[in-house]
PDB file of N, CA and C in Angstrom:
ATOM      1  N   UNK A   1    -129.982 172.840 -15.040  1.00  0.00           N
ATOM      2  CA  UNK A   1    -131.146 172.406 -14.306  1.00  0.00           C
ATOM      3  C   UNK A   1    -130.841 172.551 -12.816  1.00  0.00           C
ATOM      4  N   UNK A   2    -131.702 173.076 -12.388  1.00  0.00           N
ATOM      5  CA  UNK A   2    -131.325 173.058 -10.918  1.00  0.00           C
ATOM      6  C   UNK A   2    -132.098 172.039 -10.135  1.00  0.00           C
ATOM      7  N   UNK A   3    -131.761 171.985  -9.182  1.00  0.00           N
ATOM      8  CA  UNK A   3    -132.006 170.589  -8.346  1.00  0.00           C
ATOM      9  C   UNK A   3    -132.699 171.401  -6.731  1.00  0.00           C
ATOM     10  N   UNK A   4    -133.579 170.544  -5.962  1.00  0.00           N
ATOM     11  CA  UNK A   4    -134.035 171.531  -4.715  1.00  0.00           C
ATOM     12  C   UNK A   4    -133.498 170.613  -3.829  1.00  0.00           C
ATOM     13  N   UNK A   5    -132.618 171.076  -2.637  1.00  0.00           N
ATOM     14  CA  UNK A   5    -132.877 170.859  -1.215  1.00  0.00           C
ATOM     15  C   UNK A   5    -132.406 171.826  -0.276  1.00  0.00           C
ATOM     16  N   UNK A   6    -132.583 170.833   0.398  1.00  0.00           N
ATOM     17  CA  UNK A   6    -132.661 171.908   2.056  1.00  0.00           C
ATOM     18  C   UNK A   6    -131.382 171.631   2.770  1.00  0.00           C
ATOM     19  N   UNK A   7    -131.107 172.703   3.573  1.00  0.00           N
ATOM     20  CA  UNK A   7    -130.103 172.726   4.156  1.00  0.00           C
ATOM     21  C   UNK A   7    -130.444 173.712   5.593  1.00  0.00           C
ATOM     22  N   UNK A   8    -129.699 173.744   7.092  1.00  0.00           N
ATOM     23  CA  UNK A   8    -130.036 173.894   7.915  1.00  0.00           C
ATOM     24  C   UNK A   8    -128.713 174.743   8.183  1.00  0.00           C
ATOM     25  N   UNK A   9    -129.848 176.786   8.880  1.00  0.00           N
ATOM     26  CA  UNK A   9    -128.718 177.482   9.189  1.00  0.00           C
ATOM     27  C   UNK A   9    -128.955 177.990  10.107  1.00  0.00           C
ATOM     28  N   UNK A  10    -128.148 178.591  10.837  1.00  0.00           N
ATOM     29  CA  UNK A  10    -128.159 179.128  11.710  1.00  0.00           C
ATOM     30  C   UNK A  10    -129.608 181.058  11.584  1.00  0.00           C
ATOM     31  N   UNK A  11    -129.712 180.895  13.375  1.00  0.00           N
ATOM     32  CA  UNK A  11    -130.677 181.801  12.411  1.00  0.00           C
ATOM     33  C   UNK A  11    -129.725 183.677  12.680  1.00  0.00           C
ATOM     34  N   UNK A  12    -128.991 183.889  12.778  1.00  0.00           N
ATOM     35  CA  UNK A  12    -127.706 184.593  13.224  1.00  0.00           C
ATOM     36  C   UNK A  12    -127.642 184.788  11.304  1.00  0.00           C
ATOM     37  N   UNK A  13    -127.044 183.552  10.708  1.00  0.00           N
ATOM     38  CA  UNK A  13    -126.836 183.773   9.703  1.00  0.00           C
ATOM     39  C   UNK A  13    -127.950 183.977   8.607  1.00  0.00           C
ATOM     40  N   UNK A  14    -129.172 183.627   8.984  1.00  0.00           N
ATOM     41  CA  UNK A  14    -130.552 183.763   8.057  1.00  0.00           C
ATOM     42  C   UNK A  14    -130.483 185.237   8.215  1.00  0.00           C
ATOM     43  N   UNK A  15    -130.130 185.911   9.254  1.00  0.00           N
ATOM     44  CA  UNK A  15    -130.612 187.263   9.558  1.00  0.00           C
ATOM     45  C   UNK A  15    -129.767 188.023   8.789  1.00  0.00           C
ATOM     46  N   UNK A  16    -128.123 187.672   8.384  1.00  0.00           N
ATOM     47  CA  UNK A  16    -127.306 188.277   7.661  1.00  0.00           C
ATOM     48  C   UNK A  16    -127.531 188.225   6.250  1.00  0.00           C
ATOM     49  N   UNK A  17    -127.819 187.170   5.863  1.00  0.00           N
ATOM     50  CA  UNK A  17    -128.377 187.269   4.784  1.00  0.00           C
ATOM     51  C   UNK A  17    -129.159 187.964   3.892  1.00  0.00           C
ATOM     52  N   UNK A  18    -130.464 188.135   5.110  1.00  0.00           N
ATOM     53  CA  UNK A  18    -131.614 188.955   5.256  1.00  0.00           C
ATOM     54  C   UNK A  18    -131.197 190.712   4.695  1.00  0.00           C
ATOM     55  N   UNK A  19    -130.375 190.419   5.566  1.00  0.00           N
ATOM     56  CA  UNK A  19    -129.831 192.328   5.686  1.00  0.00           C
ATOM     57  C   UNK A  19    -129.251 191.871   4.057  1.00  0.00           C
ATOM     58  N   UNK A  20    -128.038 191.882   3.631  1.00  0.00           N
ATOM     59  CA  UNK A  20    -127.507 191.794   2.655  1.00  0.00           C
ATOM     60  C   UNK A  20    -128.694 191.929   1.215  1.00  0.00           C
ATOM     61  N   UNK A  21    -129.126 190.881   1.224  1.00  0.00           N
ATOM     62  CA  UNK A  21    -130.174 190.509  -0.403  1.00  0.00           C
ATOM     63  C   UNK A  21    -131.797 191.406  -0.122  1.00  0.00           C
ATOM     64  N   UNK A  22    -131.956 191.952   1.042  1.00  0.00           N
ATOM     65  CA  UNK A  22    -133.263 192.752   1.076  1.00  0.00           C
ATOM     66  C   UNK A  22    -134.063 192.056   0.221  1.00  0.00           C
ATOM     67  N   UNK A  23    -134.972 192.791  -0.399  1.00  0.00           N
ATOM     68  CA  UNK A  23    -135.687 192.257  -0.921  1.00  0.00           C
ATOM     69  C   UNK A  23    -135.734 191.926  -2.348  1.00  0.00           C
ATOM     70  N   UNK A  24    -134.232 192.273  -2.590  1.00  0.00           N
ATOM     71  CA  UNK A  24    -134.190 192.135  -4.238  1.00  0.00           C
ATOM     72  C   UNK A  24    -133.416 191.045  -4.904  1.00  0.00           C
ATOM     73  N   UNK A  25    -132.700 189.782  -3.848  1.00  0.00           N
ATOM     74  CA  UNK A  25    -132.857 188.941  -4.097  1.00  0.00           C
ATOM     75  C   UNK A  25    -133.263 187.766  -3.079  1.00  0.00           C
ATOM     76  N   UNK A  26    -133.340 186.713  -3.840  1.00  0.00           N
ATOM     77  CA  UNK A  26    -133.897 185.616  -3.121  1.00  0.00           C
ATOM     78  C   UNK A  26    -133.016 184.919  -2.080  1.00  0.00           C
ATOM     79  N   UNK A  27    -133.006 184.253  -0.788  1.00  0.00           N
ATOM     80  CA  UNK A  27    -131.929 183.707  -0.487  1.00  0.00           C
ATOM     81  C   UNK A  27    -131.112 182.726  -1.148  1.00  0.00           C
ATOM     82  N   UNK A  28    -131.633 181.886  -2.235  1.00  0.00           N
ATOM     83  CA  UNK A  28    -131.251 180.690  -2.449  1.00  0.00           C
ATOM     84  C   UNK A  28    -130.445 181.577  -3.848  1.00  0.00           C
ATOM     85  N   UNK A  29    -130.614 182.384  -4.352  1.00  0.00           N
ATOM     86  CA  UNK A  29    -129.917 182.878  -4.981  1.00  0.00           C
ATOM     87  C   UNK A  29    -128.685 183.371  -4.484  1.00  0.00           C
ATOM     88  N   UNK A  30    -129.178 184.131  -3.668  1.00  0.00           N
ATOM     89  CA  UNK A  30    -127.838 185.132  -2.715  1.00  0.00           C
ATOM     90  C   UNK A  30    -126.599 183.447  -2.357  1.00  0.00           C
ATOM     91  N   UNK A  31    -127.015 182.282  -1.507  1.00  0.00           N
ATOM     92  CA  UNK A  31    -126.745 181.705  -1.540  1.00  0.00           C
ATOM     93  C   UNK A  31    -125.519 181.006  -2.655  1.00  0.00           C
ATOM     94  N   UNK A  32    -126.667 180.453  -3.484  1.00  0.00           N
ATOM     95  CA  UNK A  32    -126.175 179.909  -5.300  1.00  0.00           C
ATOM     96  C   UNK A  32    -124.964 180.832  -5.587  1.00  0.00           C
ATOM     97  N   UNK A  33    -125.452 182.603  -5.257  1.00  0.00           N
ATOM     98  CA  UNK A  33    -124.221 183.490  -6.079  1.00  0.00           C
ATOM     99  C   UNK A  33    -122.514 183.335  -5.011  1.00  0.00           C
ATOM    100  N   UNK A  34    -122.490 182.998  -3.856  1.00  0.00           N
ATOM    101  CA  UNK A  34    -121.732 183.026  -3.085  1.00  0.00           C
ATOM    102  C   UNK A  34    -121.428 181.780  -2.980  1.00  0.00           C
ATOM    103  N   UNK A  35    -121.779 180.361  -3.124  1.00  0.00           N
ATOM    104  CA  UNK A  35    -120.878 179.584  -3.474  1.00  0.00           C
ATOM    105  C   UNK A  35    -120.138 179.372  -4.541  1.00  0.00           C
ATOM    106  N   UNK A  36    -120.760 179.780  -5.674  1.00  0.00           N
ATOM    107  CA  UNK A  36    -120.131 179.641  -7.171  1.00  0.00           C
ATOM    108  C   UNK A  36    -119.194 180.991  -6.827  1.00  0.00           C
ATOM    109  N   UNK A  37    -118.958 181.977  -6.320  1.00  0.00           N
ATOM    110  CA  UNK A  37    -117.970 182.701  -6.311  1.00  0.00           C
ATOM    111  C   UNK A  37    -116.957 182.042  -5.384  1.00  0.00           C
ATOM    112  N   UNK A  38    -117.273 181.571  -4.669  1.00  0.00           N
ATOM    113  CA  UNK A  38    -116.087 180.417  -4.006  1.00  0.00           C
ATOM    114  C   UNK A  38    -115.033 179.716  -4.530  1.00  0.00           C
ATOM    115  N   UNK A  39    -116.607 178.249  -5.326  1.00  0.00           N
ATOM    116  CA  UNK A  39    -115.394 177.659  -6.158  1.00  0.00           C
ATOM    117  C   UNK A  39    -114.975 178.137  -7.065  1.00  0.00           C
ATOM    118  N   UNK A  40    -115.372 179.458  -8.113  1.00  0.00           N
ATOM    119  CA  UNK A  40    -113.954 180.158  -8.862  1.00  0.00           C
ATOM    120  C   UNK A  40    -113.154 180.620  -8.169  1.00  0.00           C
ATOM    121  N   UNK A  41    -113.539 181.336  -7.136  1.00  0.00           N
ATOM    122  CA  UNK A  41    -111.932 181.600  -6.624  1.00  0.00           C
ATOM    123  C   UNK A  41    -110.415 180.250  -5.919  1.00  0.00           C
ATOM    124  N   UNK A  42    -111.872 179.457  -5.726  1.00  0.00           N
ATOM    125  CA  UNK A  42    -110.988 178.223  -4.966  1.00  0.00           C
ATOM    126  C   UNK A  42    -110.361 177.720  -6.132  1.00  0.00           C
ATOM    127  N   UNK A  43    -110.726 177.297  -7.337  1.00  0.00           N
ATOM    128  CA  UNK A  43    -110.169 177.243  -8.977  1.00  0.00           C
ATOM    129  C   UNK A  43    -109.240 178.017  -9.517  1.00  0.00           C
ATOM    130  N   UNK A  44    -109.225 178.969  -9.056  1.00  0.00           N
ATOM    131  CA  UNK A  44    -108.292 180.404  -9.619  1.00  0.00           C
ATOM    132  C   UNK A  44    -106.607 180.213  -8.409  1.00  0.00           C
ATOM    133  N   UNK A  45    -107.303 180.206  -7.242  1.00  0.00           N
ATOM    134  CA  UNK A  45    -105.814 179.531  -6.201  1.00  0.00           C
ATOM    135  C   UNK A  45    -105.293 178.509  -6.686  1.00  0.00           C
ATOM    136  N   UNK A  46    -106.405 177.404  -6.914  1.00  0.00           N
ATOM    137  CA  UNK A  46    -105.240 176.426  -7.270  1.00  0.00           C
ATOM    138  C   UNK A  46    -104.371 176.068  -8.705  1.00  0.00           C
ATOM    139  N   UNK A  47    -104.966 176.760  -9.284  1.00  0.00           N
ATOM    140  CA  UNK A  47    -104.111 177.502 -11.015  1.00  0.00           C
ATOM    141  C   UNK A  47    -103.316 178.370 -10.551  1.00  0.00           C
ATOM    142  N   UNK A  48    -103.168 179.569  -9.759  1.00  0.00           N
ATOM    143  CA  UNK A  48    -102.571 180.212  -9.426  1.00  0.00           C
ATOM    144  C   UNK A  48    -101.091 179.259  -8.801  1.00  0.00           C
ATOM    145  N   UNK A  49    -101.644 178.435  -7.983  1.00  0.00           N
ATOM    146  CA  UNK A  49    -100.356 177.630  -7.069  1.00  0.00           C
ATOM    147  C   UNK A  49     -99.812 176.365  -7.836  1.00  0.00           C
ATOM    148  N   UNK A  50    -100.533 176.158  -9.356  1.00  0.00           N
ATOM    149  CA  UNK A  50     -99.852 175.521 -10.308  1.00  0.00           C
ATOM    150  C   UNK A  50     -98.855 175.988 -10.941  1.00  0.00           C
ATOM    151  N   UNK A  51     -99.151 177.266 -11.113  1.00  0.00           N
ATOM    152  CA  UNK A  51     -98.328 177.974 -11.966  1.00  0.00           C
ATOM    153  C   UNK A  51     -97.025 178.522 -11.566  1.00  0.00           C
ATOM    154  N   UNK A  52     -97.403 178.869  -9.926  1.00  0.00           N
ATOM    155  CA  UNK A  52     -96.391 179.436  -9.323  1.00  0.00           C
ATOM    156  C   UNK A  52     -95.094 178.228  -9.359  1.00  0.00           C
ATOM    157  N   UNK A  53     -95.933 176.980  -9.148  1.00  0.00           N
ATOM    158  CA  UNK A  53     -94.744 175.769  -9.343  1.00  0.00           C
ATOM    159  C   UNK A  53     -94.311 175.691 -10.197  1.00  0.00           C
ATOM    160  N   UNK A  54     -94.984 175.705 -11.635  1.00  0.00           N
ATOM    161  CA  UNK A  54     -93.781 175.759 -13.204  1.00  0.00           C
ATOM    162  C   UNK A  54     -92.814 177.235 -12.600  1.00  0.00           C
ATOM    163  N   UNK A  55     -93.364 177.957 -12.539  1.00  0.00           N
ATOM    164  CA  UNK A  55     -92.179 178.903 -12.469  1.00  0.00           C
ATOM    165  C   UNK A  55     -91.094 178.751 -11.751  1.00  0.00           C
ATOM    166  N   UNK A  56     -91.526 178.452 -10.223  1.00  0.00           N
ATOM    167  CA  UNK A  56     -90.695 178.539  -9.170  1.00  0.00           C
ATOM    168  C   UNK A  56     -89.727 176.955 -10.233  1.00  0.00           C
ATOM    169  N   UNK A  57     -90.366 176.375 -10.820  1.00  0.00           N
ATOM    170  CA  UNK A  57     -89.313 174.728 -11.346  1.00  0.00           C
ATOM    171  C   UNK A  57     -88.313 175.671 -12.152  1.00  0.00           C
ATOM    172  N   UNK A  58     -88.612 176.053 -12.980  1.00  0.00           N
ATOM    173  CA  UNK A  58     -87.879 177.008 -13.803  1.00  0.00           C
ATOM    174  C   UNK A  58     -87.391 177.871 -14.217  1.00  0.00           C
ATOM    175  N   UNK A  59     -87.547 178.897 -12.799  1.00  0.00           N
ATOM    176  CA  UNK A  59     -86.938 180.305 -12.304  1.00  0.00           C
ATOM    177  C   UNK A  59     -85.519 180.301 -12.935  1.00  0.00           C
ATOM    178  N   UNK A  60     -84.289 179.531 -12.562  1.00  0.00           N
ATOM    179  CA  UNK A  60     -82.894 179.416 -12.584  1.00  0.00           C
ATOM    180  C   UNK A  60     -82.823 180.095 -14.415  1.00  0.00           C
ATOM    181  N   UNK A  61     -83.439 179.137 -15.366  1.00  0.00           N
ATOM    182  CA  UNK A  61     -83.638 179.162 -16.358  1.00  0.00           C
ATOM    183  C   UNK A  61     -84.303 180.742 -17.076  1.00  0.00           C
ATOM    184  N   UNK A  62     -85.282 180.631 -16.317  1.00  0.00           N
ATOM    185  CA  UNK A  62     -86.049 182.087 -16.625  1.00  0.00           C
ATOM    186  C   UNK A  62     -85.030 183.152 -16.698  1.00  0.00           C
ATOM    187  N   UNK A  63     -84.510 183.226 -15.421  1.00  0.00           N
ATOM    188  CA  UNK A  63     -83.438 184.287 -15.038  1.00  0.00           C
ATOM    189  C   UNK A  63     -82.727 184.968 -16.088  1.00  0.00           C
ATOM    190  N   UNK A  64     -82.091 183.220 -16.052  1.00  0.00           N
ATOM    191  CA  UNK A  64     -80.897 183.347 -17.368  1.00  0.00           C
ATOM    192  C   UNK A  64     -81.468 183.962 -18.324  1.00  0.00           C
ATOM    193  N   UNK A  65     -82.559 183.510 -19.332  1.00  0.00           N
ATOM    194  CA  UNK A  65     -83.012 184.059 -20.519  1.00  0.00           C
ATOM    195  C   UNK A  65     -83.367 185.859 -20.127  1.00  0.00           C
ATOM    196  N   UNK A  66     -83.483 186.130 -19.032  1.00  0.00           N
ATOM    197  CA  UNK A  66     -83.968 187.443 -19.090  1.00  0.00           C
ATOM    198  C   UNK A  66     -82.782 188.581 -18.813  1.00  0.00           C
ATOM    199  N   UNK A  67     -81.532 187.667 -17.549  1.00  0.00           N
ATOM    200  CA  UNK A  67     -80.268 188.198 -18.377  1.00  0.00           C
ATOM    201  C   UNK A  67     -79.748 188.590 -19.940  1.00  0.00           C
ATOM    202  N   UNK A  68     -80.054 187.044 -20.040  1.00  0.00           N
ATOM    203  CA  UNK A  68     -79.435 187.501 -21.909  1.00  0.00           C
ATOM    204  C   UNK A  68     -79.794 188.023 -22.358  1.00  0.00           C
ATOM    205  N   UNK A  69     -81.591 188.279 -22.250  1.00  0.00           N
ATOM    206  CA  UNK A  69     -82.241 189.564 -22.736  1.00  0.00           C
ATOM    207  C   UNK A  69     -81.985 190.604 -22.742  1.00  0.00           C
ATOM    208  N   UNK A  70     -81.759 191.274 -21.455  1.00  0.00           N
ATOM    209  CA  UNK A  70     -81.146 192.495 -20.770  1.00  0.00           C
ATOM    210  C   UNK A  70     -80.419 192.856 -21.809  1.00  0.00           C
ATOM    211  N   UNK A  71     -78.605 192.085 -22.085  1.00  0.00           N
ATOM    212  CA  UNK A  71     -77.880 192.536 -22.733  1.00  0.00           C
ATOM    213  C   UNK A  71     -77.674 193.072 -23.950  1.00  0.00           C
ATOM    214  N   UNK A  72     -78.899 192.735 -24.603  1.00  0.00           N
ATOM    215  CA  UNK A  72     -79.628 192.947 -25.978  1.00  0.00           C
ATOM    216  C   UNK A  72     -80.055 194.403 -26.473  1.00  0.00           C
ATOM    217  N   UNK A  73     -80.744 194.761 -24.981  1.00  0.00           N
ATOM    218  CA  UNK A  73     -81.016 196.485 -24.782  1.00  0.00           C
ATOM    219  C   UNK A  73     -79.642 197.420 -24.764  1.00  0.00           C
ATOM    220  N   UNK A  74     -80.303 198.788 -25.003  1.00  0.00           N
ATOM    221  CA  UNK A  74     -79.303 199.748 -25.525  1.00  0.00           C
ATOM    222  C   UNK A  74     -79.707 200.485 -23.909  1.00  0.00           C
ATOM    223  N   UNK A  75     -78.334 200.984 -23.585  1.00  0.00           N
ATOM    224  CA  UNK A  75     -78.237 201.286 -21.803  1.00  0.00           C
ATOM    225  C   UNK A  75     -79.215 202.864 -22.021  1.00  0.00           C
ATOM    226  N   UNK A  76     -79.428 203.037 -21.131  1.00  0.00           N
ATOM    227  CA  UNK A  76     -79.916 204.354 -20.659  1.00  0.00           C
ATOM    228  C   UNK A  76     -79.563 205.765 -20.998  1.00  0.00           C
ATOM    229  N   UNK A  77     -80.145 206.296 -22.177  1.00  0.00           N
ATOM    230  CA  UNK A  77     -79.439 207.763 -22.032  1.00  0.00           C
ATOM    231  C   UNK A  77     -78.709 207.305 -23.859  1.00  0.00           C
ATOM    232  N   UNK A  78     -78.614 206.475 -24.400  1.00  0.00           N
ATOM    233  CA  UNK A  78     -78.126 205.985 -25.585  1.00  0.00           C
ATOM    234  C   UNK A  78     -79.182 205.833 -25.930  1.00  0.00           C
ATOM    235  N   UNK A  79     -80.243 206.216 -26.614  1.00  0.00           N
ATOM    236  CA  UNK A  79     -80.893 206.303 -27.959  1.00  0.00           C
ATOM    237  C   UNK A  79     -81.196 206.970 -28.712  1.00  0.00           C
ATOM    238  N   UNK A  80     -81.049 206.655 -29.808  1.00  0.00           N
ATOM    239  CA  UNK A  80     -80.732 207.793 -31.147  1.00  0.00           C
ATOM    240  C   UNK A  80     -81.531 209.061 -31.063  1.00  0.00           C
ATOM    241  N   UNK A  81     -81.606 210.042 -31.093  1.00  0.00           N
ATOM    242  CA  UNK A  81     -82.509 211.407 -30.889  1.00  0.00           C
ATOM    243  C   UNK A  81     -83.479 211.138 -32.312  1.00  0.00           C
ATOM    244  N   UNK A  82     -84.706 211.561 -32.373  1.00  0.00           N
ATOM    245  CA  UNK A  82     -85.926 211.762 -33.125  1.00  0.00           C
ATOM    246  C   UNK A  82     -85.655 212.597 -33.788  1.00  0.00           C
TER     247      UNK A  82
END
């Protein structure tokens, strides 16, 4: 459901707008579509800078397991011919 009010802009920015959505969309749309692309992206940073913290907590660990991994592989230039 959408809800109506008003809000007060500059007219610099009414005019950018203007140019941008022509006549094929509405402002309050053009609007609507550019804040909701905001807060996903503002949502997506801060998942992003969650995540980076589990990792960065558990890098030391990571490492290790991807060492031990490593050693598991067969070196370069050693695999069986087809």
């Amino acid at each position: 459901m959408k809800e109506k009010t008003s809000i007060t802009l500059s007219k610099e920015l009414l005019i950018g707008i203007d140019r941008v959505t022509g006549k094929k969309q509405s402002r309050s749309a053009y609007i609507e579509s550019v804040i909701s692309d905001h807060f996903r992206d503002r949502a997506r940073r801060e998942r992003d800078a969650r995540d980076l913290a589990i990792i960065n907590r558990n890098a030391a660990r990571l490492n290790r397991d991807a060492e031990d991994a490593l050693e598991f592989q067969a070196p370069l230039g050693e695999f069986p011919e087809d």
